[in-house]
Protein backbone atom coordinates (compact mmCIF):
# COMPACT_ATOMS: atom_id res chain seq x y z
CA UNK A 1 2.77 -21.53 -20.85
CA UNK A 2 3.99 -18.06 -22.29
CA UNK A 3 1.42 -15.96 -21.17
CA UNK A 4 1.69 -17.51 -17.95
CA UNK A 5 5.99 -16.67 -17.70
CA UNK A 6 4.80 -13.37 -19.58
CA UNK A 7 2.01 -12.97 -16.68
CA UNK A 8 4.38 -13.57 -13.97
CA UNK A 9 6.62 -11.34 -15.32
CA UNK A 10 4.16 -8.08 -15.34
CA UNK A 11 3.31 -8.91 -11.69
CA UNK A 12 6.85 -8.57 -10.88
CA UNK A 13 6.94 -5.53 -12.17
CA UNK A 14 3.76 -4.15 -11.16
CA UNK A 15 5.37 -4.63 -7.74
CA UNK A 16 8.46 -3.36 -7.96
CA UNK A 17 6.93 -0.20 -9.47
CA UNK A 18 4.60 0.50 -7.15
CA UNK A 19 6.56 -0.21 -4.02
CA UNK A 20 9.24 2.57 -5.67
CA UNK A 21 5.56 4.86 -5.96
CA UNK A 22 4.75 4.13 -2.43
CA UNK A 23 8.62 4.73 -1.11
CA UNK A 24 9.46 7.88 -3.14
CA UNK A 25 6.74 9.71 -3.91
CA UNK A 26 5.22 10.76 -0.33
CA UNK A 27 9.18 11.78 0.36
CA UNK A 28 8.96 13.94 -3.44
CA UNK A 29 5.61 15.85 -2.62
CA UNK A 30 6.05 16.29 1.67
CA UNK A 31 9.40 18.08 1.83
CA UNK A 32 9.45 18.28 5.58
CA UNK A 33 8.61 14.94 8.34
CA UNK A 34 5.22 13.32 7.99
CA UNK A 35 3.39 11.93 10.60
CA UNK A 36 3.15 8.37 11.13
CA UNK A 37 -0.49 8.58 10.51
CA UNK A 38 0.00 10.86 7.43
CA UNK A 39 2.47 8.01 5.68
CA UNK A 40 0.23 5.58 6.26
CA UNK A 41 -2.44 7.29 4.67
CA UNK A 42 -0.54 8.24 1.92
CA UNK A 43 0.90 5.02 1.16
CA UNK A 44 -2.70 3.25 1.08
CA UNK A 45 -3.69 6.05 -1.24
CA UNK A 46 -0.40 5.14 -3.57
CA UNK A 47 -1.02 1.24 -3.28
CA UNK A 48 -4.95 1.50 -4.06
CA UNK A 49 -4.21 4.47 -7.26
CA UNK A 50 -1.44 1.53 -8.41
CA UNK A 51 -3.91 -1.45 -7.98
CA UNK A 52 -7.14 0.55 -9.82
CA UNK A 53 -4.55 1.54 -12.93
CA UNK A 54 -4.12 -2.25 -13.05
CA UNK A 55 -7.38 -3.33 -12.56
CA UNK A 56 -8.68 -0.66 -14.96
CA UNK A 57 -6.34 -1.55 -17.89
CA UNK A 58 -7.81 -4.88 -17.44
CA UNK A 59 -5.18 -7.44 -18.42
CA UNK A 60 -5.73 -11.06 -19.02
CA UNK A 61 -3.25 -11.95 -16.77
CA UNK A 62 -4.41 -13.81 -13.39
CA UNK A 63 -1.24 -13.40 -11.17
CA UNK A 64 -0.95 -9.60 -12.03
CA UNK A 65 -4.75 -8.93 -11.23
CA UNK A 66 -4.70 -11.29 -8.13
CA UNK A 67 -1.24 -9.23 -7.26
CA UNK A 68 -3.56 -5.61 -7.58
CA UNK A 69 -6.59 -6.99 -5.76
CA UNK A 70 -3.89 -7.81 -2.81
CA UNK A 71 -2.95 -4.91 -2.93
CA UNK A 72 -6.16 -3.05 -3.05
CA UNK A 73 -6.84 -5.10 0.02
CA UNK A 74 -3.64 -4.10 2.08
CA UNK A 75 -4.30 -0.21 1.10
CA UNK A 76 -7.79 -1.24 2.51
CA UNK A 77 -6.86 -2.93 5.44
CA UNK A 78 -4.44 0.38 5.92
CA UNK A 79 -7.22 2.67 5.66
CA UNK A 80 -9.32 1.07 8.38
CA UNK A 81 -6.48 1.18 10.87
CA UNK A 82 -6.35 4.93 10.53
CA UNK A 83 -8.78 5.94 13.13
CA UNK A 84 -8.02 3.38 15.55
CA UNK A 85 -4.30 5.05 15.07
CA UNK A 86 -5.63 8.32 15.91
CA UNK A 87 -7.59 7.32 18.65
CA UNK A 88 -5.07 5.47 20.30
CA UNK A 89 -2.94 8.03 20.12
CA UNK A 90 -4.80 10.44 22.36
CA UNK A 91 -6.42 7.75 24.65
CA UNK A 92 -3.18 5.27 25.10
CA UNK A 93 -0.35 5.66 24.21
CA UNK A 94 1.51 2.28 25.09
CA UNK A 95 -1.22 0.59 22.98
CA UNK A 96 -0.51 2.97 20.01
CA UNK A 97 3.03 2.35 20.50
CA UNK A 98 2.92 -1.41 20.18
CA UNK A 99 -0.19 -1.09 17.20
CA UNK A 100 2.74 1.38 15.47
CA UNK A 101 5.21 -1.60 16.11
CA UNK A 102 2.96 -4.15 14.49
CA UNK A 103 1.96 -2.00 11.25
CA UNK A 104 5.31 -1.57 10.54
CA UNK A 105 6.25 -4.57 10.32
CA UNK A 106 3.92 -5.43 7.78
């Protein structure tokens, strides 16, 4: 029962860490406007170096590993949308407009 309150806890925290990572640090290293393209790329770098630090240390705690393999997955799922940004930004824009829309959102 403790490990699991104790498990929950680090999870938390493993979240609200890396979402500070993901917010500041692309603002911290680019001084001047990124590209949508660029933040999303960086961020899905961030979330993925977070998740592998996690997964690396290798806790025996199931909600903060199943927290960095989502996460892993989302910086994944964040990579693959990169080139279908790109391209849709110099084929159509309307599309890339609404695909922009939807990402951020999520």
């Amino acid at each position: 029962m403790i490990t699991a309150i104790i498990g929950m806890i680090y999870a938390i925290l493993f979240l609200l860490l890396a979402s500070v990572i993901v917010a500041v640090l692309p603002a911290l290293l680019c001084k001047k406007k990124m590209t949508f393209e660029g933040r999303v790329g960086m961020e899905a770098a961030l979330w993925s170096l977070c998740s592998i630090v996690v997964l690396i240390l290798n806790l025996n705690y199931f909600l903060l590993n199943s927290f960095a393999y989502a996460a892993l997955l989302i910086s994944g799922m964040k990579i693959v949308a990169l080139p279908v940004l790109v391209r849709l930004k110099q084929t159509n824009r309307r599309k890339y407009i609404v695909f922009k829309r939807m990402m951020r959102k999520f």
